[in-house]
N, C-alpha and C. Protein backbone atom coordinates (compact mmCIF):
# COMPACT_ATOMS: atom_id res chain seq x y z
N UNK A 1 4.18 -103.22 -20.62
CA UNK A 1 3.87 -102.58 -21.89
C UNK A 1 5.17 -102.29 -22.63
N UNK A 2 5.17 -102.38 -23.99
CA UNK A 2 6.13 -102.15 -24.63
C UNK A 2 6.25 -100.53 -25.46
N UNK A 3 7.12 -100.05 -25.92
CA UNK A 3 7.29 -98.60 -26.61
C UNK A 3 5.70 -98.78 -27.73
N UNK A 4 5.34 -99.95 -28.59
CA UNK A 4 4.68 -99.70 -29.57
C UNK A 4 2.86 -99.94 -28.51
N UNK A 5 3.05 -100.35 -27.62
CA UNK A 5 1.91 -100.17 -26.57
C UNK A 5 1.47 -98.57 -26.65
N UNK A 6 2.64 -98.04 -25.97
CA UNK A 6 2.19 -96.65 -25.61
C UNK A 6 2.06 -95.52 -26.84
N UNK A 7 2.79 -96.00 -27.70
CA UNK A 7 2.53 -95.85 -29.56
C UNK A 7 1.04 -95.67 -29.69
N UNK A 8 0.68 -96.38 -29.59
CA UNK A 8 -1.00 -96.79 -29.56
C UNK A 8 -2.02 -95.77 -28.57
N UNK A 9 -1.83 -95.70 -27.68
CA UNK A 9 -2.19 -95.28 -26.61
C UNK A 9 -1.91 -94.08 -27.39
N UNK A 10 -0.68 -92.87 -27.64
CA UNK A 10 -0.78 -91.80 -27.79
C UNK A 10 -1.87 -91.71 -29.17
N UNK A 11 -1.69 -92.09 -30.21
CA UNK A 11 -2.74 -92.15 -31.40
C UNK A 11 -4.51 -92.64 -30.83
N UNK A 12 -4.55 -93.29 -29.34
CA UNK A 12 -6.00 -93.89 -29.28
C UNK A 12 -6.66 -93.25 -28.50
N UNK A 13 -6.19 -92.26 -27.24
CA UNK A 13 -7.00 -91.53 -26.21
C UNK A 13 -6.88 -89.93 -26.48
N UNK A 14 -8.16 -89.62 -25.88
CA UNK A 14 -8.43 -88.39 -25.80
C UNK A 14 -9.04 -88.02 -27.02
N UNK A 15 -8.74 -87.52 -27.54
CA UNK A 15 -8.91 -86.67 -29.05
C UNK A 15 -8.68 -87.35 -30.54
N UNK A 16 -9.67 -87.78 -30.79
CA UNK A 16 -9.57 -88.89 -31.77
C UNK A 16 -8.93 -88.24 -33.06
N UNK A 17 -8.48 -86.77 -33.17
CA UNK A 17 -7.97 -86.43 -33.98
C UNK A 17 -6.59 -87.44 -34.79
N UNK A 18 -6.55 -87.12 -35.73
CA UNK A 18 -5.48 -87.87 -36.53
C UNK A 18 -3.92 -87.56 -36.73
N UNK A 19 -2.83 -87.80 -35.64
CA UNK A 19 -1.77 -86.84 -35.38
C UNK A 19 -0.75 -87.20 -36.96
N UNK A 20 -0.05 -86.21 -37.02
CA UNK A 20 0.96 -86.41 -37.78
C UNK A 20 2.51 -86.21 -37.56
N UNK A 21 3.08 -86.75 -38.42
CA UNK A 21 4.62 -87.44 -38.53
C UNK A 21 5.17 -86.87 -36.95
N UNK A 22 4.95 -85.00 -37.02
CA UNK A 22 6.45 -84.10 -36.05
C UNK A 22 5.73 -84.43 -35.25
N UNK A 23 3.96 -84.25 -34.71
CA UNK A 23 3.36 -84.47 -33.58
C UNK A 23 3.34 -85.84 -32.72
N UNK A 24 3.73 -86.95 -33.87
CA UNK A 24 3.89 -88.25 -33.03
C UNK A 24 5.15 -88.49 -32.71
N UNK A 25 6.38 -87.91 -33.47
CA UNK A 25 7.71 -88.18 -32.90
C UNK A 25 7.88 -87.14 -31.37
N UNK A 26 7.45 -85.89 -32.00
CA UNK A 26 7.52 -85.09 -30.27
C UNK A 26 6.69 -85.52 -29.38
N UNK A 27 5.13 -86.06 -29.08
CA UNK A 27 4.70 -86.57 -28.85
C UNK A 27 5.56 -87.76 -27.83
N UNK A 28 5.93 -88.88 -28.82
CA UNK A 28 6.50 -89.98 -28.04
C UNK A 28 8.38 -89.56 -27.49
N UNK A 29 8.46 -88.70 -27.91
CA UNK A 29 9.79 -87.99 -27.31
C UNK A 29 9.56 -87.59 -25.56
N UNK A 30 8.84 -86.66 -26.01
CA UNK A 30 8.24 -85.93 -24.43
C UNK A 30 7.69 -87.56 -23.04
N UNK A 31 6.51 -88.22 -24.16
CA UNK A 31 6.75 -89.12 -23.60
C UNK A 31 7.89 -89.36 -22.77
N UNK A 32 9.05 -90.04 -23.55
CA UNK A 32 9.75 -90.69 -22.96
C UNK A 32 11.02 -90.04 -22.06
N UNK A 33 10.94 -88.39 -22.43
CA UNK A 33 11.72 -87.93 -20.70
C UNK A 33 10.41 -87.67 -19.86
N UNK A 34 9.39 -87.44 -19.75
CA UNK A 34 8.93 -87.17 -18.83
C UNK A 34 7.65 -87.78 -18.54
N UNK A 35 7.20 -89.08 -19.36
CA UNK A 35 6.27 -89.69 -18.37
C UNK A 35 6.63 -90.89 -17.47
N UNK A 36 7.26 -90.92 -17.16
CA UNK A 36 7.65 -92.02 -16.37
C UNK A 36 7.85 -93.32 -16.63
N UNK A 37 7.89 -93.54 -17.56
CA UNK A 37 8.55 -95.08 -18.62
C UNK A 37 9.84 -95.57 -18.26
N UNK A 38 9.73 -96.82 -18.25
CA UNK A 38 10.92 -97.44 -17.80
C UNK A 38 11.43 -97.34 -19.55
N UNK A 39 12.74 -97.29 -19.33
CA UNK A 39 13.65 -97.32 -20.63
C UNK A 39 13.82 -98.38 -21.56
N UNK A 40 12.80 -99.56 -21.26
CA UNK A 40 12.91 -100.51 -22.01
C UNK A 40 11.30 -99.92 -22.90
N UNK A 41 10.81 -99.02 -22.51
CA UNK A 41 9.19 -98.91 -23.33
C UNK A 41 9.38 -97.78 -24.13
N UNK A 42 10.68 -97.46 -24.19
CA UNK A 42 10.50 -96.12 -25.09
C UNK A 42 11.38 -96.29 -26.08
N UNK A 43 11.21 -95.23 -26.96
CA UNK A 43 12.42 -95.21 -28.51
C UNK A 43 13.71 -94.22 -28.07
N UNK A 44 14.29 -94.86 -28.83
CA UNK A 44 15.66 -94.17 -29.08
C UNK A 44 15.71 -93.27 -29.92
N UNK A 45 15.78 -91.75 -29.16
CA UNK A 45 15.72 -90.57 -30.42
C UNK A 45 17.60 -90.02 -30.79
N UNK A 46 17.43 -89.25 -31.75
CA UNK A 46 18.88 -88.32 -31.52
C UNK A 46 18.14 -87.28 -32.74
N UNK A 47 18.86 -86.24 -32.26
CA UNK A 47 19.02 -85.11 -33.26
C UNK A 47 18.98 -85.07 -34.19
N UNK A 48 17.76 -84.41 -35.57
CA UNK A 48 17.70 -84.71 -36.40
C UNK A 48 17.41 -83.13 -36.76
N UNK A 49 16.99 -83.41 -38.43
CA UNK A 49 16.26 -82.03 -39.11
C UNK A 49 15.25 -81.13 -37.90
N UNK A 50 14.10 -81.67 -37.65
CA UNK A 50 13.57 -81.41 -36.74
C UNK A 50 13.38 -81.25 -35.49
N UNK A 51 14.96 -81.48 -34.82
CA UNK A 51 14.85 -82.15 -33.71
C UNK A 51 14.72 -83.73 -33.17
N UNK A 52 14.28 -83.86 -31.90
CA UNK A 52 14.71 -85.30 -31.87
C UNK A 52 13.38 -86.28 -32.62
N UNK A 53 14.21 -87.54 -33.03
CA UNK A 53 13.51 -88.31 -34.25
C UNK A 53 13.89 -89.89 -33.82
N UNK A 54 13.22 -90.43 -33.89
CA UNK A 54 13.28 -91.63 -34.15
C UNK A 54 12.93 -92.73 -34.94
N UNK A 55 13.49 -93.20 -36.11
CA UNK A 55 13.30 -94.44 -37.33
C UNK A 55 12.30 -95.55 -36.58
N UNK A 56 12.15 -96.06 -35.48
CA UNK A 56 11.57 -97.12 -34.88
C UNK A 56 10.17 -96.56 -34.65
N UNK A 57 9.81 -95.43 -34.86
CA UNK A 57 8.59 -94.87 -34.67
C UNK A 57 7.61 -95.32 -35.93
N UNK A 58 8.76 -94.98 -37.29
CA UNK A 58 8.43 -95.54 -38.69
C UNK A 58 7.80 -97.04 -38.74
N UNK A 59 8.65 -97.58 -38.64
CA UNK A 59 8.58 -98.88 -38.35
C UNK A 59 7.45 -99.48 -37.57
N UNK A 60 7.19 -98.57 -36.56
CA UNK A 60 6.11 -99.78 -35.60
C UNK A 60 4.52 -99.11 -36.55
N UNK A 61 4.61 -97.99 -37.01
CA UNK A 61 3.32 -97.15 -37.70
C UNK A 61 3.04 -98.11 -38.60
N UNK A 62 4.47 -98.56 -39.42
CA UNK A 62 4.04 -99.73 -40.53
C UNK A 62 3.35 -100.84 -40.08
N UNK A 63 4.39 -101.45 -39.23
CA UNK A 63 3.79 -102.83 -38.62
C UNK A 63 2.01 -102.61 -38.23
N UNK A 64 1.61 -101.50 -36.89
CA UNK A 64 0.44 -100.99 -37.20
C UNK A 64 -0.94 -101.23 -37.88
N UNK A 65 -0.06 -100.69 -38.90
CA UNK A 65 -1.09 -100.40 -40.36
C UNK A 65 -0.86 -101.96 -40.85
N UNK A 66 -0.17 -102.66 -41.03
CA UNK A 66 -0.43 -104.07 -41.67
C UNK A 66 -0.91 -104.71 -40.74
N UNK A 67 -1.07 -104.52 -39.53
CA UNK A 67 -2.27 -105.54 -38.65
C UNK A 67 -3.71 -104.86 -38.58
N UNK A 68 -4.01 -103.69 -39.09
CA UNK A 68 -4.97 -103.11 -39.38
C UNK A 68 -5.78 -102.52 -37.85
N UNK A 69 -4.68 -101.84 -36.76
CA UNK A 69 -4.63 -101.41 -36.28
C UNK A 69 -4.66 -99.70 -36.20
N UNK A 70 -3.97 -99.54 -37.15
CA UNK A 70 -3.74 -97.72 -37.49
C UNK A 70 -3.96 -97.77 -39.16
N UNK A 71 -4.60 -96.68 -39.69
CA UNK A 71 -4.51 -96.20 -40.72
C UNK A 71 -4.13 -95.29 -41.24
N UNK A 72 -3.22 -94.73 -42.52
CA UNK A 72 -3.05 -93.64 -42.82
C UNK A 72 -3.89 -92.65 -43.60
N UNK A 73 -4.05 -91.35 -43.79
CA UNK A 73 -4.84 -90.72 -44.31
C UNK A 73 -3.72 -89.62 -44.89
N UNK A 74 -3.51 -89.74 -46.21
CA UNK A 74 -2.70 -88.85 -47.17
C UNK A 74 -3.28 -87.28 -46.96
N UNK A 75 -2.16 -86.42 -47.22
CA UNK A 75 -2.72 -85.13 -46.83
C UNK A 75 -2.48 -84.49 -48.02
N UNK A 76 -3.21 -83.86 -48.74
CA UNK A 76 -3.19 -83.41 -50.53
C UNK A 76 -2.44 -82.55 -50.33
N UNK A 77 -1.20 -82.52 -51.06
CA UNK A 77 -0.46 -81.78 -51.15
C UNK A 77 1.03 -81.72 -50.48
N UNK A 78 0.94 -82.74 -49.93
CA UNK A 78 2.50 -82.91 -49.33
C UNK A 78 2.58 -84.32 -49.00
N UNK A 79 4.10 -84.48 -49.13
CA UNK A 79 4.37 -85.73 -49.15
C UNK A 79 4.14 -86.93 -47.90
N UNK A 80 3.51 -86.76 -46.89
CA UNK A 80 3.36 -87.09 -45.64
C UNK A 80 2.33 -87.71 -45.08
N UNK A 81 2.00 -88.57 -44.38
CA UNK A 81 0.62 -88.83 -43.87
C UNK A 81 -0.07 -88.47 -42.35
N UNK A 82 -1.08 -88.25 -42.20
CA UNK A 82 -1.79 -88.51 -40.79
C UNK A 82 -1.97 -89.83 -40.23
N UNK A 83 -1.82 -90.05 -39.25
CA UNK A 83 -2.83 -91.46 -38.39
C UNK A 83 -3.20 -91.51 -37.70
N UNK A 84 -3.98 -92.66 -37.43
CA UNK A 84 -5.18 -92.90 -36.88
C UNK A 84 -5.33 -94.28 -36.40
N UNK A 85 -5.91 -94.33 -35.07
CA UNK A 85 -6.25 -95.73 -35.16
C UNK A 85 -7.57 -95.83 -35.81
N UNK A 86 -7.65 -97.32 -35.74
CA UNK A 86 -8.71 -97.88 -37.05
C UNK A 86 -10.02 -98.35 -35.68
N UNK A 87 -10.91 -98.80 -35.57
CA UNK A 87 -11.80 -99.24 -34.51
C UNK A 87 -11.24 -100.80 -34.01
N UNK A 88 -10.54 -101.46 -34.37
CA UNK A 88 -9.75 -102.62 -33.93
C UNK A 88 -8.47 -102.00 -33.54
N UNK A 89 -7.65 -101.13 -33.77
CA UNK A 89 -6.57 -100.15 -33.12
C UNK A 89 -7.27 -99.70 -31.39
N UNK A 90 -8.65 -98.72 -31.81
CA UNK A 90 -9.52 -98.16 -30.56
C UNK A 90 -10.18 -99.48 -29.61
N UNK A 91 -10.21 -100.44 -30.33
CA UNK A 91 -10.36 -101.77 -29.44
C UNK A 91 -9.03 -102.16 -28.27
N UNK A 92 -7.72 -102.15 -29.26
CA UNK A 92 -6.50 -102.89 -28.68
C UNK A 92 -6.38 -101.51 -27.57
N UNK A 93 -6.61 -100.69 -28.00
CA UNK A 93 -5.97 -99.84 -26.72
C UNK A 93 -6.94 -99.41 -25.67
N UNK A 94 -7.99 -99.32 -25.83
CA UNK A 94 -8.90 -99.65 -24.23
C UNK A 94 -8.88 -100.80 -23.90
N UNK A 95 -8.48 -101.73 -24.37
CA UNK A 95 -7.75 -103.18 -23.84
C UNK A 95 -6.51 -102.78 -22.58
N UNK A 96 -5.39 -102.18 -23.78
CA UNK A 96 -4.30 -101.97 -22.90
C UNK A 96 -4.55 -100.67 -21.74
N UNK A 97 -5.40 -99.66 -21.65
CA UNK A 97 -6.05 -98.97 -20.78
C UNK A 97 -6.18 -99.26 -19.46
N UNK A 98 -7.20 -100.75 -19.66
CA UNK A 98 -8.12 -101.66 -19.04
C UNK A 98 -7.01 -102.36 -18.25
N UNK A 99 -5.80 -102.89 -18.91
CA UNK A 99 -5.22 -103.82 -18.12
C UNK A 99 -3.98 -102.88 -17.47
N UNK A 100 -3.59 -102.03 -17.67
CA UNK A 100 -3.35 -101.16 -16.43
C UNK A 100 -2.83 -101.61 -15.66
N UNK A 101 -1.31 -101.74 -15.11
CA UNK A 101 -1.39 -102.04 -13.62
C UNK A 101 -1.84 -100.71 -13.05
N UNK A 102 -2.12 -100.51 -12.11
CA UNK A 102 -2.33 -99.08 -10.90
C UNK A 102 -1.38 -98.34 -10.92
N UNK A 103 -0.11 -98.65 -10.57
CA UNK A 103 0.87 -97.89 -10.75
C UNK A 103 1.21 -97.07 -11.83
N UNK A 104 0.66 -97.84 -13.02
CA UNK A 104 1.11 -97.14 -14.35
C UNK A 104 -0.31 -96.10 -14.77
N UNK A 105 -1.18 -95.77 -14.08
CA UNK A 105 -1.97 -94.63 -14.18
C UNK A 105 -1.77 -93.87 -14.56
N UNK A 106 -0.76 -93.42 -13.84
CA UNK A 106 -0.36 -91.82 -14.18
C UNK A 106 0.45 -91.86 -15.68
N UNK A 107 1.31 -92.50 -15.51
CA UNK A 107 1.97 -92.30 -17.06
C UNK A 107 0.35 -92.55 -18.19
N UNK A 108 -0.68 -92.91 -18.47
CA UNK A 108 -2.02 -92.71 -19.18
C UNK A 108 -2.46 -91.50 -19.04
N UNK A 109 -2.47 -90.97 -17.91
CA UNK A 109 -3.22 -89.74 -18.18
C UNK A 109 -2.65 -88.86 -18.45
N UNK A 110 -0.89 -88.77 -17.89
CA UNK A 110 0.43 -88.00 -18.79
C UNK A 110 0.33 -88.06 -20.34
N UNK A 111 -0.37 -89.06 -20.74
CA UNK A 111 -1.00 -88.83 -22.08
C UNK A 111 -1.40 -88.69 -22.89
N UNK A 112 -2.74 -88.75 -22.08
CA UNK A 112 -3.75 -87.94 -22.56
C UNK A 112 -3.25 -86.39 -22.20
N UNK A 113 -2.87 -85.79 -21.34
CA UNK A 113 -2.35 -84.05 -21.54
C UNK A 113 -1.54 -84.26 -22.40
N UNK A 114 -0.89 -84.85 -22.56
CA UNK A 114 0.44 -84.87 -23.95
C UNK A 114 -0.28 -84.53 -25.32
N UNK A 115 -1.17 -85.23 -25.37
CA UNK A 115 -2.06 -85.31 -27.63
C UNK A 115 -2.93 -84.08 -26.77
N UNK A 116 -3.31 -83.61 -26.02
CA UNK A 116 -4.15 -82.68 -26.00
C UNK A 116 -3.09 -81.21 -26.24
N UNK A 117 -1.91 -81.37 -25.75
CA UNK A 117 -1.12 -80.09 -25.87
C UNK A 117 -0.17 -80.22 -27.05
N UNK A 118 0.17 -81.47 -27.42
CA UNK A 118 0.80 -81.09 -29.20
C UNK A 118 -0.28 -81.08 -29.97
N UNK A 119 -1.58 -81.08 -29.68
CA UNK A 119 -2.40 -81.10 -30.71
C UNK A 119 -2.72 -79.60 -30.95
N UNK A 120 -2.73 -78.26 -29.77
CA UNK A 120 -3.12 -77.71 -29.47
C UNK A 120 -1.97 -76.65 -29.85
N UNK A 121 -0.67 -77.00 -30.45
CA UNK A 121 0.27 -76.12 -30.91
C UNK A 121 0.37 -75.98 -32.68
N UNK A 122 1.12 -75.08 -32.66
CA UNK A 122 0.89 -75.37 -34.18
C UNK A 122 2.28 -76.29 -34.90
N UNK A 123 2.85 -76.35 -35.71
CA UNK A 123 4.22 -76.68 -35.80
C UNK A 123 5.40 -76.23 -34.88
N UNK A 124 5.58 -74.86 -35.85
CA UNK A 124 6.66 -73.63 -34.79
C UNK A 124 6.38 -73.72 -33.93
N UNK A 125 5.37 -73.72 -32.87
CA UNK A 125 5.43 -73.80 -31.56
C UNK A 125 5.86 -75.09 -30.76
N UNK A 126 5.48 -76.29 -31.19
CA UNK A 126 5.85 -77.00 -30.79
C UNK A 126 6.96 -77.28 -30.60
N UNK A 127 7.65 -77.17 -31.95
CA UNK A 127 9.48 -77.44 -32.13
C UNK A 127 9.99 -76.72 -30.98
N UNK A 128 9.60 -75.40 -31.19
CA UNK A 128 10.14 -74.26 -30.09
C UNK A 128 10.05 -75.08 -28.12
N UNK A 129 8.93 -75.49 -28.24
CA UNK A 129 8.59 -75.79 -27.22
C UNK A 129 9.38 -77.31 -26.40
N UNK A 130 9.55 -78.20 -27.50
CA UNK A 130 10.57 -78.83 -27.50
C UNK A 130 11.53 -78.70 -27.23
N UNK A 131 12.41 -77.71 -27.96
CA UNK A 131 13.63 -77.16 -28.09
C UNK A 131 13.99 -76.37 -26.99
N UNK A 132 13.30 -75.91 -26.40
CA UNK A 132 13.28 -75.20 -24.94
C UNK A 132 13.60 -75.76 -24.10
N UNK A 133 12.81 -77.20 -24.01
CA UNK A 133 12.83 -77.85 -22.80
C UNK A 133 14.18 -79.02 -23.20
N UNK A 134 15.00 -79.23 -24.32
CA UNK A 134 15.85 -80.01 -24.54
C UNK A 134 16.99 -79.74 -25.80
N UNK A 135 17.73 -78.23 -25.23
CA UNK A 135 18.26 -78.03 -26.13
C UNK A 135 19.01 -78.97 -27.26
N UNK A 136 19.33 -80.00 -26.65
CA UNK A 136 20.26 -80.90 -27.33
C UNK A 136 20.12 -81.17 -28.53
N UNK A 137 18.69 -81.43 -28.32
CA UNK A 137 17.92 -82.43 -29.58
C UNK A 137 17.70 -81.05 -30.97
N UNK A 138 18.23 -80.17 -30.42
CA UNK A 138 17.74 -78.89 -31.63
C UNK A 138 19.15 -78.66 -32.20
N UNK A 139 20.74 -79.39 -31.91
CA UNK A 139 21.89 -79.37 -32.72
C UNK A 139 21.77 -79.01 -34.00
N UNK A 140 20.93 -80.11 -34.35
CA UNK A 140 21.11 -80.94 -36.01
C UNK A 140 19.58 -79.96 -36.58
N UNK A 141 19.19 -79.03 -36.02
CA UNK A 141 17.53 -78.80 -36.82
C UNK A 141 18.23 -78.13 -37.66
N UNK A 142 17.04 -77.83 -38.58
CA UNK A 142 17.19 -76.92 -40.20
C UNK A 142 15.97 -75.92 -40.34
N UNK A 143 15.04 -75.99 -38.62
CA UNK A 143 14.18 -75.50 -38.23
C UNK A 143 14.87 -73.93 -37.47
N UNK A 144 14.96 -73.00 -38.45
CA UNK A 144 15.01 -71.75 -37.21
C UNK A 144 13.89 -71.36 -36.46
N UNK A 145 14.38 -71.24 -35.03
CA UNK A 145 13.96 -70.55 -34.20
C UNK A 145 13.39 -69.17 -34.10
């Protein structure tokens, strides 16, 4: 599986809710110290406004959305979007579910608790919660604590 595999996977299981921008970068952050991903399946974050961020996250959401995999849903009033997979998105990823090696189990269900617990914070908490567990990535925020 590749980083935009498990991309998918966090936007397709559990909670069909529609995550946005900070929840999918922390999201695939946490991912990638602590579900068990080999370092070729994950993004490259560093320190940003918010904490840690990654541009390649941008990028694969686009790609995504032009294979008509994920969709965005504008949020009135701010400049930003939600997403979602689309029912050909919810297709490709009980595909990739399905093909599974065994071993890689656990990192799936590491993520399904993952969208269930950033979904389940509010902003501030999350950052905080982040930032707790990786001071580093909170250098560069513009987010007080």
């Amino acid at each position: 599986m590749d980083r935009r595999d498990w991309l998918t996977l966090l936007l397709g299981v559990g909670d069909a809710s529609p995550l946005d921008p900070v929840r999918i970068q922390k999201g695939m952050f946490l991912l990638s110290k602590e579900g068990g991903l080999d370092e070729a399946e994950v993004y490259a974050f560093r320190a940003y406004d918010y904490g840690p961020f990654s541009s390649q996250i941008y990028q694969d959401l686009d790609e995504l959305v032009e294979a008509g995999l994920v969709a965005y849903e504008p949020v009135p009033g701010y400049t930003w979007n939600r997403y979602r997979l689309t029912a050909a998105g919810l297709a490709d990823a009980q595909t990739l579910v399905d093909q599974l090696d065994p071993g890689r189990r656990g990192s799936a269900r590491f993520i399904i608790e993952l969208k269930k617990d950033v979904l389940s914070q509010s902003f501030n908490g999350l950052l905080r919660h982040v930032y707790d567990r990786y001071p580093d990535y909170a250098e560069n925020s513009i987010f007080s604590r």
